[in-house]
C-alpha atoms as a PDB file:
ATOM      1  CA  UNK A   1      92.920  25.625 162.304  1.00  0.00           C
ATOM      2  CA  UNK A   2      94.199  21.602 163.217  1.00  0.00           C
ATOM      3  CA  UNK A   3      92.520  20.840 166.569  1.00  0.00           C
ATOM      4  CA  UNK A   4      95.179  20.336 169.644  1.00  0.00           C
ATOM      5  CA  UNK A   5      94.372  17.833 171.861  1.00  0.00           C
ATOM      6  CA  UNK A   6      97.414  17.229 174.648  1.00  0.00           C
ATOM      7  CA  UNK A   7      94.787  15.984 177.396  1.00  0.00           C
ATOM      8  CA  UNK A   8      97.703  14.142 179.165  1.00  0.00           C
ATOM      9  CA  UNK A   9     100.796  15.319 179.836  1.00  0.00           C
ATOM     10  CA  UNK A  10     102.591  12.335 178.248  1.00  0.00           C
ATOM     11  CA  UNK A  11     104.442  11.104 175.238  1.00  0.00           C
ATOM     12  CA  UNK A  12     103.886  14.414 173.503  1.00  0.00           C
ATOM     13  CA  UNK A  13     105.876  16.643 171.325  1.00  0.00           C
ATOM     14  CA  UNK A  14     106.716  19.934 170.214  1.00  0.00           C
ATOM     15  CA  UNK A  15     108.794  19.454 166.789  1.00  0.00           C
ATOM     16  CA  UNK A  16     110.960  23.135 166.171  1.00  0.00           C
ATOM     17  CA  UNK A  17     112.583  24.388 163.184  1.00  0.00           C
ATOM     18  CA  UNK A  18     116.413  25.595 163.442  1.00  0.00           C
ATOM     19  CA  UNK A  19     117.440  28.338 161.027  1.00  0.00           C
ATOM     20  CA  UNK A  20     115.174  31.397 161.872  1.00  0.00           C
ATOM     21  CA  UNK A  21     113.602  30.055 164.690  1.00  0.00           C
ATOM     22  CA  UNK A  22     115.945  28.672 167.168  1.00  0.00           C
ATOM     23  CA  UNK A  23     119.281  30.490 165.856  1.00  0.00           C
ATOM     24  CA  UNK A  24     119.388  33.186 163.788  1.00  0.00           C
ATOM     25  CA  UNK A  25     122.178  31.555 161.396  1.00  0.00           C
ATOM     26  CA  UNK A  26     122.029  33.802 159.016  1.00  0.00           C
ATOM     27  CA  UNK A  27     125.406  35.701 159.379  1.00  0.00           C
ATOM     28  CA  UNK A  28     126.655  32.401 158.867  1.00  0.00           C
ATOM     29  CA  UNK A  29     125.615  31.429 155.894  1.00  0.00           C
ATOM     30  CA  UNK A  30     125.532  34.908 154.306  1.00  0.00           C
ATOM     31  CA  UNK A  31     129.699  34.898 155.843  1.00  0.00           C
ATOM     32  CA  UNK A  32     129.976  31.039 153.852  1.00  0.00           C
ATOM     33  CA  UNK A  33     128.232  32.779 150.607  1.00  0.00           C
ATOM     34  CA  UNK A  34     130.338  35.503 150.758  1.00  0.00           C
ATOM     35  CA  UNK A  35     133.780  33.125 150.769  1.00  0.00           C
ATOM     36  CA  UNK A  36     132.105  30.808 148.294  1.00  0.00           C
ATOM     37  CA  UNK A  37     131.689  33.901 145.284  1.00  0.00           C
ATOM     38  CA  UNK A  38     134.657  34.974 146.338  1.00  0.00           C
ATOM     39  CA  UNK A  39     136.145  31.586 145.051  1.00  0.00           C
ATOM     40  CA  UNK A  40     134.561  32.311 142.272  1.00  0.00           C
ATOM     41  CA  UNK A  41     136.045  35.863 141.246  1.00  0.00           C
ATOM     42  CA  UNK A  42     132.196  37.051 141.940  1.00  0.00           C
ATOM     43  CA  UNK A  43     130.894  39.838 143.469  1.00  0.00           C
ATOM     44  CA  UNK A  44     128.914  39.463 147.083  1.00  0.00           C
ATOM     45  CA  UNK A  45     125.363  38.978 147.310  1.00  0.00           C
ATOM     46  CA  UNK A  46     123.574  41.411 149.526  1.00  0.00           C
ATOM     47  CA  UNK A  47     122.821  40.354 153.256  1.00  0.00           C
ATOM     48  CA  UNK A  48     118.996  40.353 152.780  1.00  0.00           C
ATOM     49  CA  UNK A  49     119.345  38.391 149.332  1.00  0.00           C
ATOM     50  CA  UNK A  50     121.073  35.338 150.502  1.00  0.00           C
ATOM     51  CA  UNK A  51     119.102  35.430 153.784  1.00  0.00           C
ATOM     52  CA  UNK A  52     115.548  34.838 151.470  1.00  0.00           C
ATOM     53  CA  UNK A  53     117.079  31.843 149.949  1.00  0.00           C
ATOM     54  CA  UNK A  54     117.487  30.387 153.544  1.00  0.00           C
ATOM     55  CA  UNK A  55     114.921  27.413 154.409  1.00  0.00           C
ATOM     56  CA  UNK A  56     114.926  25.093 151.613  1.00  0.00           C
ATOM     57  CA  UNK A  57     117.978  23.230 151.723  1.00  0.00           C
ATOM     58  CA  UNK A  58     121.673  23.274 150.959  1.00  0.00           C
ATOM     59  CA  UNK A  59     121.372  22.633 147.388  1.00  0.00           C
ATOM     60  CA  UNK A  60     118.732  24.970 147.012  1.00  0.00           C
ATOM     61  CA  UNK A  61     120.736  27.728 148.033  1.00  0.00           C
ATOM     62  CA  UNK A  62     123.655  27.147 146.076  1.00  0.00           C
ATOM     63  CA  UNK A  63     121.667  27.066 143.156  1.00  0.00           C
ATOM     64  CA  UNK A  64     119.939  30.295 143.842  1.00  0.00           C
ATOM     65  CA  UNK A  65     123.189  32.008 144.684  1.00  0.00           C
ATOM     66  CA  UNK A  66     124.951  30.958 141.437  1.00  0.00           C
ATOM     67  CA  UNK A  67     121.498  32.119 139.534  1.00  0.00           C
ATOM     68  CA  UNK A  68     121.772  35.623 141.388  1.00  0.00           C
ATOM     69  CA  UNK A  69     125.391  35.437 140.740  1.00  0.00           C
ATOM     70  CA  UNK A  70     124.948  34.872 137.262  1.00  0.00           C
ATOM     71  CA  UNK A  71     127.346  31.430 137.548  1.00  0.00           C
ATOM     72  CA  UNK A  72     124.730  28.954 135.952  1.00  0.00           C
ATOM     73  CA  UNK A  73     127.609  27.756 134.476  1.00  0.00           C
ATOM     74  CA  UNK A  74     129.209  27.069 137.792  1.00  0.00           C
ATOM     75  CA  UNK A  75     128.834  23.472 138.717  1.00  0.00           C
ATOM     76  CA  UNK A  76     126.632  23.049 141.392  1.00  0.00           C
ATOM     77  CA  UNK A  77     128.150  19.688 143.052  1.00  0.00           C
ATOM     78  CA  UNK A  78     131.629  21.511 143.166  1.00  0.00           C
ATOM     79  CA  UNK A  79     130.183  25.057 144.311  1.00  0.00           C
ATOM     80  CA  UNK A  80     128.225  23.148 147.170  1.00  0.00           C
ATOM     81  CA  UNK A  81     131.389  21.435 148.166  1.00  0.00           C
ATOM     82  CA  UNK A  82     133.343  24.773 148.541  1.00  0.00           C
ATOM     83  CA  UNK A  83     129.954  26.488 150.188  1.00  0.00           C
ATOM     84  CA  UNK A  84     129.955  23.303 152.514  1.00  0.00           C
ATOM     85  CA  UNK A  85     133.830  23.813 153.101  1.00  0.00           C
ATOM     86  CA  UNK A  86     133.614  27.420 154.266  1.00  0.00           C
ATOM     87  CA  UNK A  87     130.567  26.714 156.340  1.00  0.00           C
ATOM     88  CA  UNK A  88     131.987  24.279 158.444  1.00  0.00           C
ATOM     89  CA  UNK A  89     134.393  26.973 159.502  1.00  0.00           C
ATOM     90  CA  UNK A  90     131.303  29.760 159.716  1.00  0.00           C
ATOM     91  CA  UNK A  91     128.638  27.700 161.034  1.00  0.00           C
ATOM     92  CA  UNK A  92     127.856  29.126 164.637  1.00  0.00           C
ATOM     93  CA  UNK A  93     130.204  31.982 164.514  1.00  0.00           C
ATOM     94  CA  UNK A  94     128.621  35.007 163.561  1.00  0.00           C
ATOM     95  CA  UNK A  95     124.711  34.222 164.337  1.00  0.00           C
ATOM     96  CA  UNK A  96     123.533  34.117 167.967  1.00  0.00           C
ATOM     97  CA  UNK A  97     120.664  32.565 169.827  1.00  0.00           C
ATOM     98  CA  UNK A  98     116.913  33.989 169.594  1.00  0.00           C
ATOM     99  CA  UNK A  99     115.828  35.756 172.618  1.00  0.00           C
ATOM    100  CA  UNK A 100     113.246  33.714 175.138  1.00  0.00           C
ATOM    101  CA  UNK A 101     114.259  30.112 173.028  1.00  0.00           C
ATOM    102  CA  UNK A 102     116.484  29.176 176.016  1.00  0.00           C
ATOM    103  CA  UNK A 103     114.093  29.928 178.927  1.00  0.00           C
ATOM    104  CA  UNK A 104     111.172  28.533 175.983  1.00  0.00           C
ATOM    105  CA  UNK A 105     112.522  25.037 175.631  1.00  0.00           C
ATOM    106  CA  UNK A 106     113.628  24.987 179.578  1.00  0.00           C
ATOM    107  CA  UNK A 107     109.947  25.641 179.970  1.00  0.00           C
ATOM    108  CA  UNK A 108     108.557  23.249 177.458  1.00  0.00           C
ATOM    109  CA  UNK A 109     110.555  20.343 178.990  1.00  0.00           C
ATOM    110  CA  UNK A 110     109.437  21.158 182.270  1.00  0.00           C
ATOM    111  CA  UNK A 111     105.365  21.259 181.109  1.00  0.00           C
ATOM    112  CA  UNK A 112     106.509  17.348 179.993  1.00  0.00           C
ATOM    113  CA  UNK A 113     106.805  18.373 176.047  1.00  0.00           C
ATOM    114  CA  UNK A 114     109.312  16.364 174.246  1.00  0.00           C
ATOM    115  CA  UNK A 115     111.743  17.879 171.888  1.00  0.00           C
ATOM    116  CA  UNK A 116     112.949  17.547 168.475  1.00  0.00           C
ATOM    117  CA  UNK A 117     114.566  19.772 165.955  1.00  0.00           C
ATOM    118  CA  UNK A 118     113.578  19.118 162.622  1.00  0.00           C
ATOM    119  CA  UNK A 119     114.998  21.218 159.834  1.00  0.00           C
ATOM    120  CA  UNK A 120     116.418  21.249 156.153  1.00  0.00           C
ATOM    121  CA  UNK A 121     119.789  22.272 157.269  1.00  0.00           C
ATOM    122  CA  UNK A 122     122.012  19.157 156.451  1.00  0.00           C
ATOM    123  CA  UNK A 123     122.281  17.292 159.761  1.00  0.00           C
ATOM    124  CA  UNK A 124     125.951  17.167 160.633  1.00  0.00           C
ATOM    125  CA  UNK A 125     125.979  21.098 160.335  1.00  0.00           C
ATOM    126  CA  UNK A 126     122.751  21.595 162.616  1.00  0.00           C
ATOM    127  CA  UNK A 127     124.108  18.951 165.680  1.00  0.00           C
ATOM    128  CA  UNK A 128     126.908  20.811 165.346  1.00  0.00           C
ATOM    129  CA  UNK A 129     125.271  24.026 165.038  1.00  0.00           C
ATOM    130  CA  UNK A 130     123.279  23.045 168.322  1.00  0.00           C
ATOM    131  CA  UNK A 131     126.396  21.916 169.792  1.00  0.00           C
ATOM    132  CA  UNK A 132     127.596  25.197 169.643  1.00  0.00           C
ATOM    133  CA  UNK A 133     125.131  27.314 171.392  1.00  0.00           C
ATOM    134  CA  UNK A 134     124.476  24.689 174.235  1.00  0.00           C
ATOM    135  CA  UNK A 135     121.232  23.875 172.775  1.00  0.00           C
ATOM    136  CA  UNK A 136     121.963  20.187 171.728  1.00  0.00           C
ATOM    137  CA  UNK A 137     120.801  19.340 175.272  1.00  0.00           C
ATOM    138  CA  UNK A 138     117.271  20.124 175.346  1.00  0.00           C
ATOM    139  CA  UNK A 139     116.335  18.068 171.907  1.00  0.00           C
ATOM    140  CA  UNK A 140     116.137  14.258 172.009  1.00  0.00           C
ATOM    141  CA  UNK A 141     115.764  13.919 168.023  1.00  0.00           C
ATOM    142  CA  UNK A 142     117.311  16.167 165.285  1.00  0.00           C
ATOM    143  CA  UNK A 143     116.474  15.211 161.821  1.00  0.00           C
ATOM    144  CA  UNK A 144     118.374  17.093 159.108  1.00  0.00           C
ATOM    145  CA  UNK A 145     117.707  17.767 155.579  1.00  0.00           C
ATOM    146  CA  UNK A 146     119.553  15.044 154.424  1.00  0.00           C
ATOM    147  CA  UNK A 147     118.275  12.035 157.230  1.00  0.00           C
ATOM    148  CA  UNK A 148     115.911  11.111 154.931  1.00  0.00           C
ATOM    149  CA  UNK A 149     115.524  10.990 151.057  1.00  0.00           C
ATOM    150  CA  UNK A 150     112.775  13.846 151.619  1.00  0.00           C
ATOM    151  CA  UNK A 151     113.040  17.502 153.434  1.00  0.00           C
ATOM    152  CA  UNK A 152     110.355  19.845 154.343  1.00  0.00           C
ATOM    153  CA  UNK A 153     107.792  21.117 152.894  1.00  0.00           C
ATOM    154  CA  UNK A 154     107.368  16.780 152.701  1.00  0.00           C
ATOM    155  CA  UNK A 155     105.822  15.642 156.136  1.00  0.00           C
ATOM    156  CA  UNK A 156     107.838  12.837 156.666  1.00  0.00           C
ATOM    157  CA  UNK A 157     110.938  14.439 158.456  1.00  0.00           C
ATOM    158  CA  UNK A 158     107.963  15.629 160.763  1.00  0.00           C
ATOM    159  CA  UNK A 159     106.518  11.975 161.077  1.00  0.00           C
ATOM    160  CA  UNK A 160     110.429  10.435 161.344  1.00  0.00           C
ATOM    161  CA  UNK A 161     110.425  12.832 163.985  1.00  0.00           C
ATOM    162  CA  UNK A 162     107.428  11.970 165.817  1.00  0.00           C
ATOM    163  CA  UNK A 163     108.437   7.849 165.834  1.00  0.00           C
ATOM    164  CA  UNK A 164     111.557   8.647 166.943  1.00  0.00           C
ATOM    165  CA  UNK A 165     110.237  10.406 170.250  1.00  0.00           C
ATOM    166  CA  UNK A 166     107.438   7.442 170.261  1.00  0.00           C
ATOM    167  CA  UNK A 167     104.916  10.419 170.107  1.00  0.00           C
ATOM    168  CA  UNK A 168     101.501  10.010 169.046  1.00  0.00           C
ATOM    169  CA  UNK A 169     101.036  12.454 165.957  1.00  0.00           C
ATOM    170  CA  UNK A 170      97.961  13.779 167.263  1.00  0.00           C
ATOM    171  CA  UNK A 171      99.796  14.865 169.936  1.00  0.00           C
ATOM    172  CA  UNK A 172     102.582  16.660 168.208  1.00  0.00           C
ATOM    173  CA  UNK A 173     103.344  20.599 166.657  1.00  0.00           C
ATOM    174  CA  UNK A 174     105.659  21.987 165.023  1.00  0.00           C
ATOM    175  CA  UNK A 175     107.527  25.290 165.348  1.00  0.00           C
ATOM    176  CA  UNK A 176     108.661  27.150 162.241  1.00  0.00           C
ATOM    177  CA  UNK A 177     109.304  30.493 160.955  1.00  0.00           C
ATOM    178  CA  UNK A 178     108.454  29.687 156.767  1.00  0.00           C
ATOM    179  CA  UNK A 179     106.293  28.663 154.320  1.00  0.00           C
ATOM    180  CA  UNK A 180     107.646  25.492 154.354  1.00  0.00           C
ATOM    181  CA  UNK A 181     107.295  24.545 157.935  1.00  0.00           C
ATOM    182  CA  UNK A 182     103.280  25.287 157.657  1.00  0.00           C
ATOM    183  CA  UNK A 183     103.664  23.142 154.367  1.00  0.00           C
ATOM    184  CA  UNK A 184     105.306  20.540 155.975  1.00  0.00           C
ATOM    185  CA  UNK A 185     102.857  20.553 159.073  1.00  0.00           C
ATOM    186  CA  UNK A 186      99.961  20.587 156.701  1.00  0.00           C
ATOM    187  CA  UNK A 187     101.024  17.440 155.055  1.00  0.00           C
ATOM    188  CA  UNK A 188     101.558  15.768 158.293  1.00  0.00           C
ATOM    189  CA  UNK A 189      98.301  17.141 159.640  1.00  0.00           C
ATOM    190  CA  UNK A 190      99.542  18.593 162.662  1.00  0.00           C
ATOM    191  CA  UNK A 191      99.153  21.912 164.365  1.00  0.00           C
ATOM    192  CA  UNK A 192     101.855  24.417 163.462  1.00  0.00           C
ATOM    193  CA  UNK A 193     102.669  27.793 164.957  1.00  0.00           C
ATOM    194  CA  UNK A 194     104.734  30.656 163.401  1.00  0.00           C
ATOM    195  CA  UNK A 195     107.166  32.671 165.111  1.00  0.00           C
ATOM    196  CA  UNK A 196     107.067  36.488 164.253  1.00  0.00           C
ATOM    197  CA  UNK A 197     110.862  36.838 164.298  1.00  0.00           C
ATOM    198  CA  UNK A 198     111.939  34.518 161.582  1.00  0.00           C
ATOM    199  CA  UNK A 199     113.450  35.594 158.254  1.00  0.00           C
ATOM    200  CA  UNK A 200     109.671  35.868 156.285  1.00  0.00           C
ATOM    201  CA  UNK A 201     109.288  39.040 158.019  1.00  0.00           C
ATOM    202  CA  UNK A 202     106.400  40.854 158.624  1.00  0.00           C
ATOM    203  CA  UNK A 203     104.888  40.889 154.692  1.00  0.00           C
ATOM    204  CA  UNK A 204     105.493  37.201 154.327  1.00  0.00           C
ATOM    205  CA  UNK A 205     103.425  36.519 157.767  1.00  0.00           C
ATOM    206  CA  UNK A 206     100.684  38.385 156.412  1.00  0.00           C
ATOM    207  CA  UNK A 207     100.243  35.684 153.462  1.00  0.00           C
ATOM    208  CA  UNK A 208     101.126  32.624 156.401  1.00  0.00           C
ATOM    209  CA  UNK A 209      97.608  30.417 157.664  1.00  0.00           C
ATOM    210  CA  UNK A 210      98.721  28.570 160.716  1.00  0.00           C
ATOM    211  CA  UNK A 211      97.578  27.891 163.761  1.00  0.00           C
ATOM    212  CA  UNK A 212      99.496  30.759 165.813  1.00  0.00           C
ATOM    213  CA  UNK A 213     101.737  33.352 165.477  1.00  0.00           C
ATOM    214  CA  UNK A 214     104.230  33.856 168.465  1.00  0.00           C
ATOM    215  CA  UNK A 215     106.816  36.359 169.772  1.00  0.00           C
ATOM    216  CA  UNK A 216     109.136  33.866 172.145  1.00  0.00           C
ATOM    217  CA  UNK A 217     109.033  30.194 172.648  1.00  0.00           C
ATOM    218  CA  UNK A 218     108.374  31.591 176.096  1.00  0.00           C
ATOM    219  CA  UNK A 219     104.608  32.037 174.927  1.00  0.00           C
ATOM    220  CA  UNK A 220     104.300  28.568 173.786  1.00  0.00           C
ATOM    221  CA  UNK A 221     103.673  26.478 176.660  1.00  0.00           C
ATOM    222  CA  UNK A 222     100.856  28.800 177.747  1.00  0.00           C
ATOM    223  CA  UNK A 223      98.954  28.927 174.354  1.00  0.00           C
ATOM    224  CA  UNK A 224      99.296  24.868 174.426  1.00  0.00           C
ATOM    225  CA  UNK A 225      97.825  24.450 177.711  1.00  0.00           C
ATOM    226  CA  UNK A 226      95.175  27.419 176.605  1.00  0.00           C
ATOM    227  CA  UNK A 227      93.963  24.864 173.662  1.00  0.00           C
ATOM    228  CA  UNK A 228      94.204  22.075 176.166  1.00  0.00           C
ATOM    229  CA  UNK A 229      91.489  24.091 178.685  1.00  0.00           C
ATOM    230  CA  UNK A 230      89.472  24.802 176.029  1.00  0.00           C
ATOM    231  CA  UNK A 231      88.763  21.188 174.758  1.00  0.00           C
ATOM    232  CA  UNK A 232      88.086  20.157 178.331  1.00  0.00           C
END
């Protein structure tokens, strides 16, 4: 476990994923996956098996879907144009808000956390997701999978992140639901906790070595100021 040191209440931040942790955006995408094979004359994927490829990117879900579709031959720069097309209309629609993530960042913000959303999810469709479910307000960075030349599980959307807030990085953690947010917080070397919810479910916790495992953001601000006692 990363050591958390937030000894003053100033020019901190708490870095959260999107998909699976803030909004549960699945419907969406499964809904955009869904109008994409059927483009294609192919039969629809099952909820849970588009959901799993969910957290690596765009691209990498496209190329998963035409795999599990049996499309290889599909080109994947025009099936990601038509997936991108239907998602624009989908994106916000069908998926709702997490329980306790409003009254979580409300709560973060008021301990003096600053917030950024940092996720793969390219970044016009996440501000816009955001936009959507009057959550845009509470983040003062959002850096999408395609602000930089890298994505998560790299650390430097984290570290963008961090300089963009003018947050020390010893003074930042990330929220994620995946694999490749602890990945991602690893290679930054920051603190990283895991929210039980998210689309891993239960099994893929099990295998998960973070710092935390939470219910609701609600819980957050409390374990942070726990770790902050403790190294008092």
């Amino acid at each position: 476990m990363n050591s958390i040191d937030f000894t003053h209440h100033t020019r901190h931040a708490v870095l959260i994923d999107l998909d699976g942790t803030l909004v549960d955006s699945a419907p969406d995408i499964v809904e955009a996956v869904r109008r994409l094979l059927l483009d294609l004359h192919a039969a629809p994927l099952s909820f849970d098996t588009v959901r799993g490829f969910i957290g690596h990117g765009v691209p990498t879900l496209i190329r998963r879907v035409l795999r599990a579709s049996a499309l290889t031959h599909i080109d994947e720069v025009l099936a990601l144009a038509l997936f991108q097309r239907h998602y624009r209309d989908t994106n916000g629609r069908y998926g709702d808000v997490y329980p306790g993530v409003r009254a979580g960042l409300a709560a973060l913000q008021g301990a003096g956390y600053r917030l950024g959303c940092v996720t793969n999810k390219f970044y016009e469709a996440s501000v816009a997701l955001l936009d959507i479910h009057a959550l845009a307000p509470w983040f003062e960075v959002v850096v999408g999978g395609d602000t930089l030349s890298q994505m998560k599980p790299a650390a430097e959307p984290l570290l963008h992140a961090c300089r963009a807030l003018h947050a020390r990085l010893d003074r930042c953690v990330l929220v994620g639901d995946s694999h490749v947010d602890i990945a991602a917080a690893r290679a930054a070397q920051m603190p990283v906790f895991i929210v039980r919810y998210g689309y891993p479910g239960p099994e893929g916790h099990a295998a998960m070595a973070c710092d935390g495992f939470i219910d609701s953001l609600e819980e957050l601000p409390a374990m942070l100021d726990a770790a902050n006692q403790g190294r008092q």
